[in-house]
N, C-alpha and C. Protein backbone atom coordinates (compact mmCIF):
# COMPACT_ATOMS: atom_id res chain seq x y z
N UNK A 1 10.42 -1.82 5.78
CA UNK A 1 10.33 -1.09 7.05
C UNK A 1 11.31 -1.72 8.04
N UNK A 2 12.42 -0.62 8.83
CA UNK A 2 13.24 -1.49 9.92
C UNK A 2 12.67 -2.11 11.01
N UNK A 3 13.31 -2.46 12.02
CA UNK A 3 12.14 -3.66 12.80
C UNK A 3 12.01 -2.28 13.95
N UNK A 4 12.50 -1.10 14.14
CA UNK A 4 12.65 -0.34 14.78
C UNK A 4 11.25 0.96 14.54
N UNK A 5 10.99 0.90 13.49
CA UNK A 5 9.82 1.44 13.15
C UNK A 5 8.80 0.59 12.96
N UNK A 6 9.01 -0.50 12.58
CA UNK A 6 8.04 -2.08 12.92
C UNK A 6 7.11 -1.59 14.11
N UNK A 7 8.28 -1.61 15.48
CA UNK A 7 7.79 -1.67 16.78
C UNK A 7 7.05 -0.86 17.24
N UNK A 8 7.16 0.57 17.02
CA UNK A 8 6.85 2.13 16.83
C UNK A 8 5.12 1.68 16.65
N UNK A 9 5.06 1.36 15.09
CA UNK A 9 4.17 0.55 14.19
C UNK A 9 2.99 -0.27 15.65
N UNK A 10 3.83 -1.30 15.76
CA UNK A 10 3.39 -2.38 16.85
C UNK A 10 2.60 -1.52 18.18
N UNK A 11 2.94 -0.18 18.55
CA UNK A 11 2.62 0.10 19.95
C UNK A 11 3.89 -0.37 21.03
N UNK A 12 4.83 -1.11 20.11
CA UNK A 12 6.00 -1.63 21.28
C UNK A 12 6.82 -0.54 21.10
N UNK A 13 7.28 0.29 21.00
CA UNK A 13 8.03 1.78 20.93
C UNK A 13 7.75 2.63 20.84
N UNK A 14 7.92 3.83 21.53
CA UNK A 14 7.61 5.57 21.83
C UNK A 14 7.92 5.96 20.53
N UNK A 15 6.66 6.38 20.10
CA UNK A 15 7.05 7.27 18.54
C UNK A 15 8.66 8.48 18.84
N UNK A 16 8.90 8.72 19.46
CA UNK A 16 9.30 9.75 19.75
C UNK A 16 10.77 9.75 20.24
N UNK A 17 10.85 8.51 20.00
CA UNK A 17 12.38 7.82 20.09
C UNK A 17 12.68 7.45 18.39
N UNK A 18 12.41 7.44 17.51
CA UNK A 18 12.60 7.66 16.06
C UNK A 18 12.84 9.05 15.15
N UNK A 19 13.70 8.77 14.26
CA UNK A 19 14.35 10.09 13.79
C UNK A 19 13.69 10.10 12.40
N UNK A 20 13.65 11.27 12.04
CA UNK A 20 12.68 12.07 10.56
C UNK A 20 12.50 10.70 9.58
N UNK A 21 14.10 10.01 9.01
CA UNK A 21 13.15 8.88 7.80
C UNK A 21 12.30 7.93 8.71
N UNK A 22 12.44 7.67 10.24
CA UNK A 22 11.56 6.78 10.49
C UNK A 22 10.45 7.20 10.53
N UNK A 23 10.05 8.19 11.03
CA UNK A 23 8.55 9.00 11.58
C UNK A 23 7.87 8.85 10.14
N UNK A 24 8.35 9.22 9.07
CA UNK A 24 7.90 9.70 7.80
C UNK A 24 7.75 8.11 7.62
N UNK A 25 8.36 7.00 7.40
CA UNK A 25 7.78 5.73 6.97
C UNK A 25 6.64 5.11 8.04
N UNK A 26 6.76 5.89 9.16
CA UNK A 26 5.62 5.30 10.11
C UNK A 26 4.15 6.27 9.76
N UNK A 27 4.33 7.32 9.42
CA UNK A 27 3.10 8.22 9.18
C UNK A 27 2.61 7.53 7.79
N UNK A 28 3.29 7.07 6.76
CA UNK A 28 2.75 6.53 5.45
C UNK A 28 1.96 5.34 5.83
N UNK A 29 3.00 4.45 6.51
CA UNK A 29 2.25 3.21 7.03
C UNK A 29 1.09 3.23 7.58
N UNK A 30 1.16 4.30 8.95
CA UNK A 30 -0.55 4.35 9.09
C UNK A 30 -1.70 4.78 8.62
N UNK A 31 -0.87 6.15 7.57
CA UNK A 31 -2.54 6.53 6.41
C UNK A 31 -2.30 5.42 5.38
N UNK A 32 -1.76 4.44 5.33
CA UNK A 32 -2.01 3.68 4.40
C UNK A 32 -2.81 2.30 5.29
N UNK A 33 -3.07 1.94 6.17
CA UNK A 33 -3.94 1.22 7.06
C UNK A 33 -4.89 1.95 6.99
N UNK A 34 -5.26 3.19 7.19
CA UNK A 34 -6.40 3.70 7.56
C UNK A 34 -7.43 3.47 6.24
N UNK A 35 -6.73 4.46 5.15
CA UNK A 35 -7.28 4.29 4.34
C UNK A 35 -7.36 2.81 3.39
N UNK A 36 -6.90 1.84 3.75
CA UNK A 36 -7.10 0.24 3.38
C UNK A 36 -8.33 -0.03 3.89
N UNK A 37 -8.45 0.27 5.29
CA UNK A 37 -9.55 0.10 6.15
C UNK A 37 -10.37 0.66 6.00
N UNK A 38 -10.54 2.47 5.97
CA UNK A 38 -11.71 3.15 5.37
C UNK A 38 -12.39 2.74 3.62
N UNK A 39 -11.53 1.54 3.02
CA UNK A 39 -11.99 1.13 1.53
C UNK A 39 -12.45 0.17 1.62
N UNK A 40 -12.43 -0.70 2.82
CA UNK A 40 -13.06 -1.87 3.04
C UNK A 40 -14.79 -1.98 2.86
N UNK A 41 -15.26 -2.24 2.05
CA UNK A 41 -17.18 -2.15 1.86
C UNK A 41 -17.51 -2.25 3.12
N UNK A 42 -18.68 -1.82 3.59
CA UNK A 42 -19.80 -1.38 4.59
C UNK A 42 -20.53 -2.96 4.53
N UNK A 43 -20.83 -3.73 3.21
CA UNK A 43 -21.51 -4.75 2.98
C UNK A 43 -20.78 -6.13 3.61
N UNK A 44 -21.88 -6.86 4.22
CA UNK A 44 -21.04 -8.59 4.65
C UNK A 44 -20.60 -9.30 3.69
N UNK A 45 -19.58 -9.37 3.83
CA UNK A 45 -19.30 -10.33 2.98
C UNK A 45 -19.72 -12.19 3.03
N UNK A 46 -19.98 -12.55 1.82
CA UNK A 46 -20.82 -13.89 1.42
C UNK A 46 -20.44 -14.34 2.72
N UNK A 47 -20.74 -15.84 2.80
CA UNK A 47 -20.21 -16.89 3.96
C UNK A 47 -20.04 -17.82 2.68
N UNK A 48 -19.01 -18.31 2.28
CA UNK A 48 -18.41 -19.23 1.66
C UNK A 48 -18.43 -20.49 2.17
N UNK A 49 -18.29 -20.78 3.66
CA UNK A 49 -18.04 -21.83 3.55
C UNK A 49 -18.77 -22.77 3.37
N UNK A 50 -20.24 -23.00 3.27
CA UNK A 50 -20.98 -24.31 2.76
C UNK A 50 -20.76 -24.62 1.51
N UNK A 51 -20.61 -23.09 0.55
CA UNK A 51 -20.36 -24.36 -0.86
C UNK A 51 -19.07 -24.54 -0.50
N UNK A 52 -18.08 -24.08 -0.17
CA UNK A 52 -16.42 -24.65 -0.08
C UNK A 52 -16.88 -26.11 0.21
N UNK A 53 -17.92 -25.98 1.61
CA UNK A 53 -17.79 -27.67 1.49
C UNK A 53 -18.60 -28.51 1.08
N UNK A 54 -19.79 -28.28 0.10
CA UNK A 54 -20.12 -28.98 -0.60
C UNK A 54 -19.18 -29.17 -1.91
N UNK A 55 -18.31 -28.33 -2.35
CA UNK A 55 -17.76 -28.41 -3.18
C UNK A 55 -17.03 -29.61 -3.07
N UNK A 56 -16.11 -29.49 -1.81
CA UNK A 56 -15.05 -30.50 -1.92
C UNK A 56 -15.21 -31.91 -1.27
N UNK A 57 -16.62 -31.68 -0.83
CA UNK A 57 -17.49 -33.26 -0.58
C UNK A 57 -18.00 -33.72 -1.65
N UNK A 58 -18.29 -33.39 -2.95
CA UNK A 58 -18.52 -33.88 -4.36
C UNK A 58 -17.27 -34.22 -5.08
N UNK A 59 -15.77 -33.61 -4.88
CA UNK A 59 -15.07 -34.20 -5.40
C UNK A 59 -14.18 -35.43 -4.92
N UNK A 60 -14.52 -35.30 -3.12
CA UNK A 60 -14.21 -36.36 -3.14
C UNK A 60 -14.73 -37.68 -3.20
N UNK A 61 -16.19 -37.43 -3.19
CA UNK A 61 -16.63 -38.57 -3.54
C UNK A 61 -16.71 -39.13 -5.16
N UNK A 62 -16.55 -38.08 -6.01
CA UNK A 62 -16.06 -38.62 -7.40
C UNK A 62 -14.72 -38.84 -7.17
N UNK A 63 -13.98 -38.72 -6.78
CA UNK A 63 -12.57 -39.71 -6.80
C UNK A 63 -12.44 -40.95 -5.86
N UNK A 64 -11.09 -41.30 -6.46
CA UNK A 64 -10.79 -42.81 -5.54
C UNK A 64 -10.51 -43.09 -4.43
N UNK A 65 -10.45 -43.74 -3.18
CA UNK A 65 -9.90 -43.62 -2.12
C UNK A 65 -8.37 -43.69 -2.22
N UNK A 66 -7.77 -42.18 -1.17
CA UNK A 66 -6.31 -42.24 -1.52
C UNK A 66 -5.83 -41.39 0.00
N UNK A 67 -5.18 -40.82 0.11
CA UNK A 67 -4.93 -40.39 1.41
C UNK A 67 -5.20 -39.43 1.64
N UNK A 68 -5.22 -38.82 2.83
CA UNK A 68 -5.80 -37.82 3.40
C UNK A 68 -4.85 -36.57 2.76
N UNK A 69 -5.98 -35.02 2.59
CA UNK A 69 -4.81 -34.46 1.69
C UNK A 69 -5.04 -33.05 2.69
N UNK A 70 -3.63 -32.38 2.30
CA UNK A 70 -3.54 -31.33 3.89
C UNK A 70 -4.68 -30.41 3.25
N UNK A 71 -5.26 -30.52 2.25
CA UNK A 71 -6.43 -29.50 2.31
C UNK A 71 -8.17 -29.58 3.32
N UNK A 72 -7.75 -30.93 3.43
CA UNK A 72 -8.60 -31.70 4.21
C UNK A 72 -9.18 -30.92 5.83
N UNK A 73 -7.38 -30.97 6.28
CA UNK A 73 -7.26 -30.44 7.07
C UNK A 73 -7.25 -29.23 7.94
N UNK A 74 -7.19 -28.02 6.18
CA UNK A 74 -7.76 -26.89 6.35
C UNK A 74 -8.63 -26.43 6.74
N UNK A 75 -10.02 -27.61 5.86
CA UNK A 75 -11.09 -26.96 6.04
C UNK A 75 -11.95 -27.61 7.03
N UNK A 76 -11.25 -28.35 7.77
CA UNK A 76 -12.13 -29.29 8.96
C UNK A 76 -12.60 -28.13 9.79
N UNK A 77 -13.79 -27.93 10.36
CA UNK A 77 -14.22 -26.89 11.35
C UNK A 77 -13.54 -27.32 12.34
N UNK A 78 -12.92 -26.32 13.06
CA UNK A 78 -12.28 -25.91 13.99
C UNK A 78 -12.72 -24.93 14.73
N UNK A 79 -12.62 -24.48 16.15
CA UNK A 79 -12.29 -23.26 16.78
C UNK A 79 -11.07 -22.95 17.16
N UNK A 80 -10.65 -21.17 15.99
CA UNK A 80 -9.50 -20.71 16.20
C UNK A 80 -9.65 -19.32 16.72
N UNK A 81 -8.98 -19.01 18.11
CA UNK A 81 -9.31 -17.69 18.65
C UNK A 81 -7.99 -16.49 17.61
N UNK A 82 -7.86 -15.55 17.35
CA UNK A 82 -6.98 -14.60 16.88
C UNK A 82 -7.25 -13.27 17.36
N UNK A 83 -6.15 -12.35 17.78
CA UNK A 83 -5.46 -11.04 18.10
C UNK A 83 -4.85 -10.59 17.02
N UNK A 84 -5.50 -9.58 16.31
CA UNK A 84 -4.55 -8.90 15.13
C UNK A 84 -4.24 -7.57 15.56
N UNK A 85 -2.97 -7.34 15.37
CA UNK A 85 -2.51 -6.13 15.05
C UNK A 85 -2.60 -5.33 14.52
N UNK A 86 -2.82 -3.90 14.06
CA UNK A 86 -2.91 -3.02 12.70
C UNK A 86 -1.90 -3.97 12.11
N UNK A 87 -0.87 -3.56 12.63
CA UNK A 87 0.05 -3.48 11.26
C UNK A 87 0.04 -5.48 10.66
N UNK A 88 -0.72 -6.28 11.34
CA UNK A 88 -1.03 -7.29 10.70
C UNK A 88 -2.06 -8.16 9.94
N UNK A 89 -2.95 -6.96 10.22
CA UNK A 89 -4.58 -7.16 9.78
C UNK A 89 -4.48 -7.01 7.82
N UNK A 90 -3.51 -6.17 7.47
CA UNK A 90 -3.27 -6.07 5.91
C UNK A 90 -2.89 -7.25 5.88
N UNK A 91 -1.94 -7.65 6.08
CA UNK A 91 -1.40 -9.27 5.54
C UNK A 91 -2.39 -10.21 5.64
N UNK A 92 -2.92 -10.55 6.69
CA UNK A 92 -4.39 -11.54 7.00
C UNK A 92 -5.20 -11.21 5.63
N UNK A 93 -5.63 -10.00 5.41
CA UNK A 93 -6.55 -9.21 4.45
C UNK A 93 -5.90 -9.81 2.94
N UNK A 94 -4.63 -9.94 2.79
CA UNK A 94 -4.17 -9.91 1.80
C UNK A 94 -4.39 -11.58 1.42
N UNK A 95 -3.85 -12.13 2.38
CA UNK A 95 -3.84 -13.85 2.41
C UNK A 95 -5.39 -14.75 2.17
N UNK A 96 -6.01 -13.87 2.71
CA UNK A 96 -7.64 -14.24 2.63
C UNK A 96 -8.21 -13.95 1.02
N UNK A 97 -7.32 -12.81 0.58
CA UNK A 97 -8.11 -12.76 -0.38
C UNK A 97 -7.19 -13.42 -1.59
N UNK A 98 -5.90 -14.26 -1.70
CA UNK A 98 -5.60 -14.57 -2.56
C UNK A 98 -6.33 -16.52 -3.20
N UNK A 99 -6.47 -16.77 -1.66
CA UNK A 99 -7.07 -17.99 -0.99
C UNK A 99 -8.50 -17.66 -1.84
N UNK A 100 -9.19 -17.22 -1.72
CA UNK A 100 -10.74 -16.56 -2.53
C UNK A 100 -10.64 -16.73 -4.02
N UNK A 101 -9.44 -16.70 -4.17
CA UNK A 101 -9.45 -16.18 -5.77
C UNK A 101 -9.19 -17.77 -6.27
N UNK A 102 -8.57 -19.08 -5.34
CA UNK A 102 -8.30 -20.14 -5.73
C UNK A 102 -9.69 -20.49 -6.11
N UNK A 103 -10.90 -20.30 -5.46
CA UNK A 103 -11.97 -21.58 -5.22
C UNK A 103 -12.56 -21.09 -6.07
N UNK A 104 -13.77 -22.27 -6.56
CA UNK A 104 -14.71 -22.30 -7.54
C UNK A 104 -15.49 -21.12 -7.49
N UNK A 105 -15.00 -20.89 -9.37
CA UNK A 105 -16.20 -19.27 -9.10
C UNK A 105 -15.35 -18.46 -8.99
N UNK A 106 -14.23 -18.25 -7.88
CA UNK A 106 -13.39 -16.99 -7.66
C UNK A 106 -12.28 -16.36 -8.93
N UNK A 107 -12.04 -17.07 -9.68
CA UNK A 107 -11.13 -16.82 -10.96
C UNK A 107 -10.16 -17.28 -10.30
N UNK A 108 -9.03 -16.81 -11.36
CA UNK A 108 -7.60 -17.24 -10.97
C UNK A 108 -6.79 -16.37 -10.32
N UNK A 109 -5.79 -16.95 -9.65
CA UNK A 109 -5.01 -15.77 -8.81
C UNK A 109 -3.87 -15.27 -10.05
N UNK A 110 -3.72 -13.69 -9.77
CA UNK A 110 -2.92 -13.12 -10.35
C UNK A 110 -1.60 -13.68 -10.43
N UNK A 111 -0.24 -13.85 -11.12
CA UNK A 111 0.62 -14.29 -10.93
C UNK A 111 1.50 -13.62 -10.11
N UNK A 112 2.90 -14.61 -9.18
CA UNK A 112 3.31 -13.73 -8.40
C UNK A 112 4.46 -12.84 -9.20
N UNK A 113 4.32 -11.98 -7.91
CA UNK A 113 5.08 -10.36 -8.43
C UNK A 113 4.60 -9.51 -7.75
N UNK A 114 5.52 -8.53 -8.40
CA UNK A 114 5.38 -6.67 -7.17
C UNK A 114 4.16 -6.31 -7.99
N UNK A 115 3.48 -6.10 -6.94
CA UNK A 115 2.19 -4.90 -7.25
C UNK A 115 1.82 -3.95 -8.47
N UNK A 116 0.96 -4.08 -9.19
CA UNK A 116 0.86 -3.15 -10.16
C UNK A 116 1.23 -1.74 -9.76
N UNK A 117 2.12 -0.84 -10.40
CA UNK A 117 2.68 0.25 -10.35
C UNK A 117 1.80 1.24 -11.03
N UNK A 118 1.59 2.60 -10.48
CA UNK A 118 0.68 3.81 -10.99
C UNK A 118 1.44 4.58 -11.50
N UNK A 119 1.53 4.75 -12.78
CA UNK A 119 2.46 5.87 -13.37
C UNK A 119 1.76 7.63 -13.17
N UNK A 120 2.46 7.96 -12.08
CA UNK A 120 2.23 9.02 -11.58
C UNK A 120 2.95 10.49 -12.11
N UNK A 121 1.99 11.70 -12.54
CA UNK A 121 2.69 12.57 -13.09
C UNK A 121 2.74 13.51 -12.04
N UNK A 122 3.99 14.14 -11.68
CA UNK A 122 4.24 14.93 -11.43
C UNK A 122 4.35 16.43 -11.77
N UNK A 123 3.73 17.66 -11.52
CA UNK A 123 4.44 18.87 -12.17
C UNK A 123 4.52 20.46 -11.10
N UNK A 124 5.68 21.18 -11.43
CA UNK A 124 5.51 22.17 -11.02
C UNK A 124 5.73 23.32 -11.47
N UNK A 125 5.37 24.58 -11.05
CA UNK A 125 5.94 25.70 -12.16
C UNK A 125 6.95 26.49 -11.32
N UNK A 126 7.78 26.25 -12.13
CA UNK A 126 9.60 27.38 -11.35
C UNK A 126 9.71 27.80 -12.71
N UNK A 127 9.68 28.82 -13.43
CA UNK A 127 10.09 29.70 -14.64
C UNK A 127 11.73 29.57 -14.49
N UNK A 128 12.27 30.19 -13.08
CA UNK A 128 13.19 31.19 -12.88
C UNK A 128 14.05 29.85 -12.32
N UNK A 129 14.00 28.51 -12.32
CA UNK A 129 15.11 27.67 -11.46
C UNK A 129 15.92 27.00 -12.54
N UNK A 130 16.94 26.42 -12.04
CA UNK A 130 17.66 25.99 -12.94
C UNK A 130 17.72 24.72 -12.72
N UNK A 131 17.13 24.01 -12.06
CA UNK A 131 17.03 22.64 -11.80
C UNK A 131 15.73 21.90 -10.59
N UNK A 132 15.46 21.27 -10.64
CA UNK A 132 13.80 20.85 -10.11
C UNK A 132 14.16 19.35 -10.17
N UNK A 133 14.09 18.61 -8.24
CA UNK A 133 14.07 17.61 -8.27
C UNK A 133 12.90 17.13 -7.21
N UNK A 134 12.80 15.99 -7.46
CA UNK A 134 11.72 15.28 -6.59
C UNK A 134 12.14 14.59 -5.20
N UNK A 135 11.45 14.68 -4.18
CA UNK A 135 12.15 13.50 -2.50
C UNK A 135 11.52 13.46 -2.31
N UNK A 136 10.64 12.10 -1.57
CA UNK A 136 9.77 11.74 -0.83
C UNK A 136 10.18 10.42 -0.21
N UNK A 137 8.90 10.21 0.51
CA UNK A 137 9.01 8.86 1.45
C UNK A 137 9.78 7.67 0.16
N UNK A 138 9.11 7.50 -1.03
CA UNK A 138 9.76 6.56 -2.20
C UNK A 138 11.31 6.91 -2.65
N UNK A 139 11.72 7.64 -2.49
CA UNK A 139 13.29 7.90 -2.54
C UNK A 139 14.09 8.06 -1.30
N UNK A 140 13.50 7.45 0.02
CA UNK A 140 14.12 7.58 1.08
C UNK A 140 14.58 9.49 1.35
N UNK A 141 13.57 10.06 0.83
CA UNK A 141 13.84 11.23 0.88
C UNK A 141 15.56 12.23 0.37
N UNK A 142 15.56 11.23 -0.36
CA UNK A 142 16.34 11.96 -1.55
C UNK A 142 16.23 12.74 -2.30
N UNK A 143 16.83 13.72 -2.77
CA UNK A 143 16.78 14.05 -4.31
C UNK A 143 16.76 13.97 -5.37
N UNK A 144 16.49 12.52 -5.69
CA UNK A 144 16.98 11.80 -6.80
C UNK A 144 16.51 11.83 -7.95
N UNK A 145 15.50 12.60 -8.32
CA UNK A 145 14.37 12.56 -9.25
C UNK A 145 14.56 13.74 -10.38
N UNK A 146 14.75 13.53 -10.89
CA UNK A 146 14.84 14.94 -11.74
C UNK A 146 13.71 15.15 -12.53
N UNK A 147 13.25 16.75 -12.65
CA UNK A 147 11.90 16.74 -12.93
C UNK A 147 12.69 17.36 -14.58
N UNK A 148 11.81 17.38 -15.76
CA UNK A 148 12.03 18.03 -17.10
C UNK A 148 11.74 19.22 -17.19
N UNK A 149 12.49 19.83 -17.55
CA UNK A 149 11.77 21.83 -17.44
C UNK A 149 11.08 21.64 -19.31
N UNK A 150 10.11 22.73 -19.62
CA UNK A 150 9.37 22.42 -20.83
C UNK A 150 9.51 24.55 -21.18
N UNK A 151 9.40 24.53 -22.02
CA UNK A 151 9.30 26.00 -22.16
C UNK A 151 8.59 27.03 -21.57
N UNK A 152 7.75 26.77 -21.32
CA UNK A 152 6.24 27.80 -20.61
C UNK A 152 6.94 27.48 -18.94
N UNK A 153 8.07 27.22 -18.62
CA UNK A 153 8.74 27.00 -17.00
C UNK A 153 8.19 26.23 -16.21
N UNK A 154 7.08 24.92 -16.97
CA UNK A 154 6.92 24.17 -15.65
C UNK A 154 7.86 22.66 -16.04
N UNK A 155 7.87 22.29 -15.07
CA UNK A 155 8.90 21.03 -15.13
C UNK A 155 8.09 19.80 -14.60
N UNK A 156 8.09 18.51 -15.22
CA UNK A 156 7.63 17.60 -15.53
C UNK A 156 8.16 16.26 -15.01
N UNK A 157 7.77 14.96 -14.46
CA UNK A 157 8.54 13.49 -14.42
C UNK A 157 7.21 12.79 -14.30
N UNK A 158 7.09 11.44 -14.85
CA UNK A 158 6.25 10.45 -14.62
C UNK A 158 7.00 9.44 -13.95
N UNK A 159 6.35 9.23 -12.58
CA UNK A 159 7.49 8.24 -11.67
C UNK A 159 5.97 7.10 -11.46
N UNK A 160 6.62 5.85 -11.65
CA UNK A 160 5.67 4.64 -11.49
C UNK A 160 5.83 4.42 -9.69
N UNK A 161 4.40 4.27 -9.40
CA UNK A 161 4.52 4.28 -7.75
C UNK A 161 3.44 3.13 -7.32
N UNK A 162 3.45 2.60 -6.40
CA UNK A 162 3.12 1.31 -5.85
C UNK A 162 1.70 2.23 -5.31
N UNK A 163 0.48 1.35 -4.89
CA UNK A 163 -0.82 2.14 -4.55
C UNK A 163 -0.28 2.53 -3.28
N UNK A 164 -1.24 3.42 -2.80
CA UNK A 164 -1.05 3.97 -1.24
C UNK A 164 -1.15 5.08 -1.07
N UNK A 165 -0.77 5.15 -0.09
CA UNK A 165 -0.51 6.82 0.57
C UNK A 165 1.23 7.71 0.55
N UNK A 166 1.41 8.28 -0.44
CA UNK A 166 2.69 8.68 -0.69
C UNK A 166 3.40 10.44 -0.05
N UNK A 167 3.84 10.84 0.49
CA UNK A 167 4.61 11.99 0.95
C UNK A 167 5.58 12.77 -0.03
N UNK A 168 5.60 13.77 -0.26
CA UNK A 168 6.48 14.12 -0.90
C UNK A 168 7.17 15.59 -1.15
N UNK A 169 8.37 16.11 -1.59
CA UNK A 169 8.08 17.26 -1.47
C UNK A 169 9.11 17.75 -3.13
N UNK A 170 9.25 18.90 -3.79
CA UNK A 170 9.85 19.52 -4.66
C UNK A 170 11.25 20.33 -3.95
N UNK A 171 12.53 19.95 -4.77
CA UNK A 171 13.63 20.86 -4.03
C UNK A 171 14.31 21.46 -5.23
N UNK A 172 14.14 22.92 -4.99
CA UNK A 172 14.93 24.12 -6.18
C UNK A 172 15.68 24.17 -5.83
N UNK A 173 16.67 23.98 -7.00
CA UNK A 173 17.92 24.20 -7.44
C UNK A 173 18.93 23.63 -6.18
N UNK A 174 18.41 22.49 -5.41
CA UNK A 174 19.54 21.85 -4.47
C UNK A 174 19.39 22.14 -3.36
N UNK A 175 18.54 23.54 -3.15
CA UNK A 175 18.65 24.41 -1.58
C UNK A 175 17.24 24.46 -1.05
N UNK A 176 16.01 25.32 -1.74
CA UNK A 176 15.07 25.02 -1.07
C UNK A 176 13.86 24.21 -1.26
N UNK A 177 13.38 23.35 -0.12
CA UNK A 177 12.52 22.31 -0.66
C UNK A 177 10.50 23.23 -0.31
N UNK A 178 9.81 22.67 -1.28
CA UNK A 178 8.92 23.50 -0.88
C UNK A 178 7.13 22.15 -1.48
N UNK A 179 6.29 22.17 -0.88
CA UNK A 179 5.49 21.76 -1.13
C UNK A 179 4.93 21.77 -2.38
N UNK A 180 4.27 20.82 -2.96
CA UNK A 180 2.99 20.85 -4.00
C UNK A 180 2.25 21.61 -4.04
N UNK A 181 2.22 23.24 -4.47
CA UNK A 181 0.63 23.39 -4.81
C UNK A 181 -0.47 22.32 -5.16
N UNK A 182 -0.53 21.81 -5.96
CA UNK A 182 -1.82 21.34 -6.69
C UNK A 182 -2.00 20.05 -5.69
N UNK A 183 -1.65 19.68 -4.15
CA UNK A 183 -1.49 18.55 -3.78
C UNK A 183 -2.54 19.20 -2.37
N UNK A 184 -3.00 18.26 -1.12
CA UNK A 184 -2.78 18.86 0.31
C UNK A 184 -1.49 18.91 1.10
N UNK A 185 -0.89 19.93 1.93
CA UNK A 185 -0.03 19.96 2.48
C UNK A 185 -0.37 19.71 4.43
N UNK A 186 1.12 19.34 4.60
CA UNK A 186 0.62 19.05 6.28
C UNK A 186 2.24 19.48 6.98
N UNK A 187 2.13 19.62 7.75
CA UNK A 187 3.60 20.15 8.60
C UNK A 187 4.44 18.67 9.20
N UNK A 188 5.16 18.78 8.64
CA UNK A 188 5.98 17.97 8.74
C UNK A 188 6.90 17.62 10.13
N UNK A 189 6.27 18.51 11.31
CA UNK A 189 6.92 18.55 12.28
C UNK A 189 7.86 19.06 12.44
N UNK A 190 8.78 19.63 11.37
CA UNK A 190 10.01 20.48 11.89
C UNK A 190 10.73 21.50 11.46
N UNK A 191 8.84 21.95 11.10
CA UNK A 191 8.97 23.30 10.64
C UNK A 191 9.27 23.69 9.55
N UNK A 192 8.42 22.51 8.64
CA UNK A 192 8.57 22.24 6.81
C UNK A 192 7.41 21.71 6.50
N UNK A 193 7.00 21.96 5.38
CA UNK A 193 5.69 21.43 4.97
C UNK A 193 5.93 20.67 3.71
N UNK A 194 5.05 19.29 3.43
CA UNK A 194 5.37 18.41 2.87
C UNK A 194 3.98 18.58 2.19
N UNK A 195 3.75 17.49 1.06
CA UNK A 195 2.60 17.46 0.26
C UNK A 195 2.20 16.08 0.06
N UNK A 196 1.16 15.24 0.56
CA UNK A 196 0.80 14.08 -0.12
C UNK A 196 -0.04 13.76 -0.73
N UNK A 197 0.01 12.85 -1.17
CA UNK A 197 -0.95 11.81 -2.54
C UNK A 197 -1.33 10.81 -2.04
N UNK A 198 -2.41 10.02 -2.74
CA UNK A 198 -3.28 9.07 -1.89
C UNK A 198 -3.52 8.36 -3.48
N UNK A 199 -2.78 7.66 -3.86
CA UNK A 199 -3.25 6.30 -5.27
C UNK A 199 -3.65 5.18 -5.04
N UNK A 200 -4.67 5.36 -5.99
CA UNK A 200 -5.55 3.49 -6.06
C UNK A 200 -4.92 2.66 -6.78
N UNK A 201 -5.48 1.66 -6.62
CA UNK A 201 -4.79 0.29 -7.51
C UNK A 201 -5.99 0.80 -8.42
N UNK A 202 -4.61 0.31 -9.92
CA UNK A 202 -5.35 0.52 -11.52
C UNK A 202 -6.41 0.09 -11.36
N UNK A 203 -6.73 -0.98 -10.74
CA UNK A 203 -8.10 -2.04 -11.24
C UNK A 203 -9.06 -1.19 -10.30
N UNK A 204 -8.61 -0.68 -9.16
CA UNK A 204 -10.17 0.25 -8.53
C UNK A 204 -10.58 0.99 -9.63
N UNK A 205 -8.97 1.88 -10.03
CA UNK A 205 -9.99 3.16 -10.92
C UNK A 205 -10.57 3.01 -11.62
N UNK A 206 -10.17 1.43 -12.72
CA UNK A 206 -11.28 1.49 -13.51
C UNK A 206 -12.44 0.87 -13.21
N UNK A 207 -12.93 0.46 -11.82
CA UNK A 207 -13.97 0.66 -12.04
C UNK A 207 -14.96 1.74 -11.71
């Protein structure tokens, strides 16, 4: 995201001083907060920290005296006041929970890397076109996608896509672009209608 739609993002800039690819990466960004936030459980979550620190008051007293270690320092009670932002409350969210996955009990943290990818199928039916491509917010709204035509005239692509909230639209034969049937559509503001998708991470669906 540029630091120009960042700000937009932030409340520090007039939506309305941004041009079509920005608006369109700022509208993803916020149904993708919303709905992060509307997936968040209703239920409290545990309070960890007494076993955290019984935990790490048993190991240090089974070890030797040695120096003070910056984890020490982590978990010393403190009072820390914080102001989050939308657009910074995911990262906090994200950092909290990789931290969870270190401690006893929590398993291991995933290794690093990009996000599990959703292999997403695409399809539409044009009998009569001679070519069928894909643009959305993930191609910087390009054309870049080429869909497969199959005999019975619908045309086909499986594009691997990061979870979230995705935008998108179908463009025949180079000239006109036209929404998803099988999707919801929303007006795009300028007098075009677009179609989006809303994907989970693999590991929600299965459960």
């Amino acid at each position: 995201m540029d630091e120009t739609t960042q700000r937009a993002l932030d409340g520090d800039r007039d939506k309305a001083t941004l041009n079509l690819a920005q608006r369109s990466r700022l509208m993803e960004a916020e149904q993708l907060i919303a709905a992060t936030i509307a997936a968040v459980p209703d239920e409290p979550m545990p309070d960890l920290g007494p076993a955290v620190l019984r935990a790490i008051a048993s190991r240090q007293a089974a070890s030797p005296a040695q120096r003070p270690s910056p984890w020490a320092w982590l978990w010393r009670p403190r009072s820390v006041t914080m102001r989050l932002r939308p657009a910074y409350a995911l990262g906090v969210v994200a950092i909290a929970l990789a931290v969870m996955t270190t401690l006893p009990g929590g398993g291991s943290a995933p290794p690093a890397g990009d996000p599990a990818q959703v292999l997403t199928r695409f399809e539409f039916v044009a009998p009569g076109a001679h070519r069928v491509t894909l643009a959305g917010g993930f191609t910087n709204w390009q054309p870049d996608i080429e869909l497969t035509p199959g005999t019975d005239g619908t045309w086909t692509v499986v594009v691997p896509l990061e979870p979230g909230i995705h935008t998108y639209a179908f463009v025949i034969d180079g000239e006109r672009w036209v929404p998803d049937p099988a999707s919801p559509s929303y007006d795009d503001g300028f007098g075009g209608q677009n179609s989006r998708l809303a994907l989970l991470p693999a590991d929600v669906v299965r459960q």
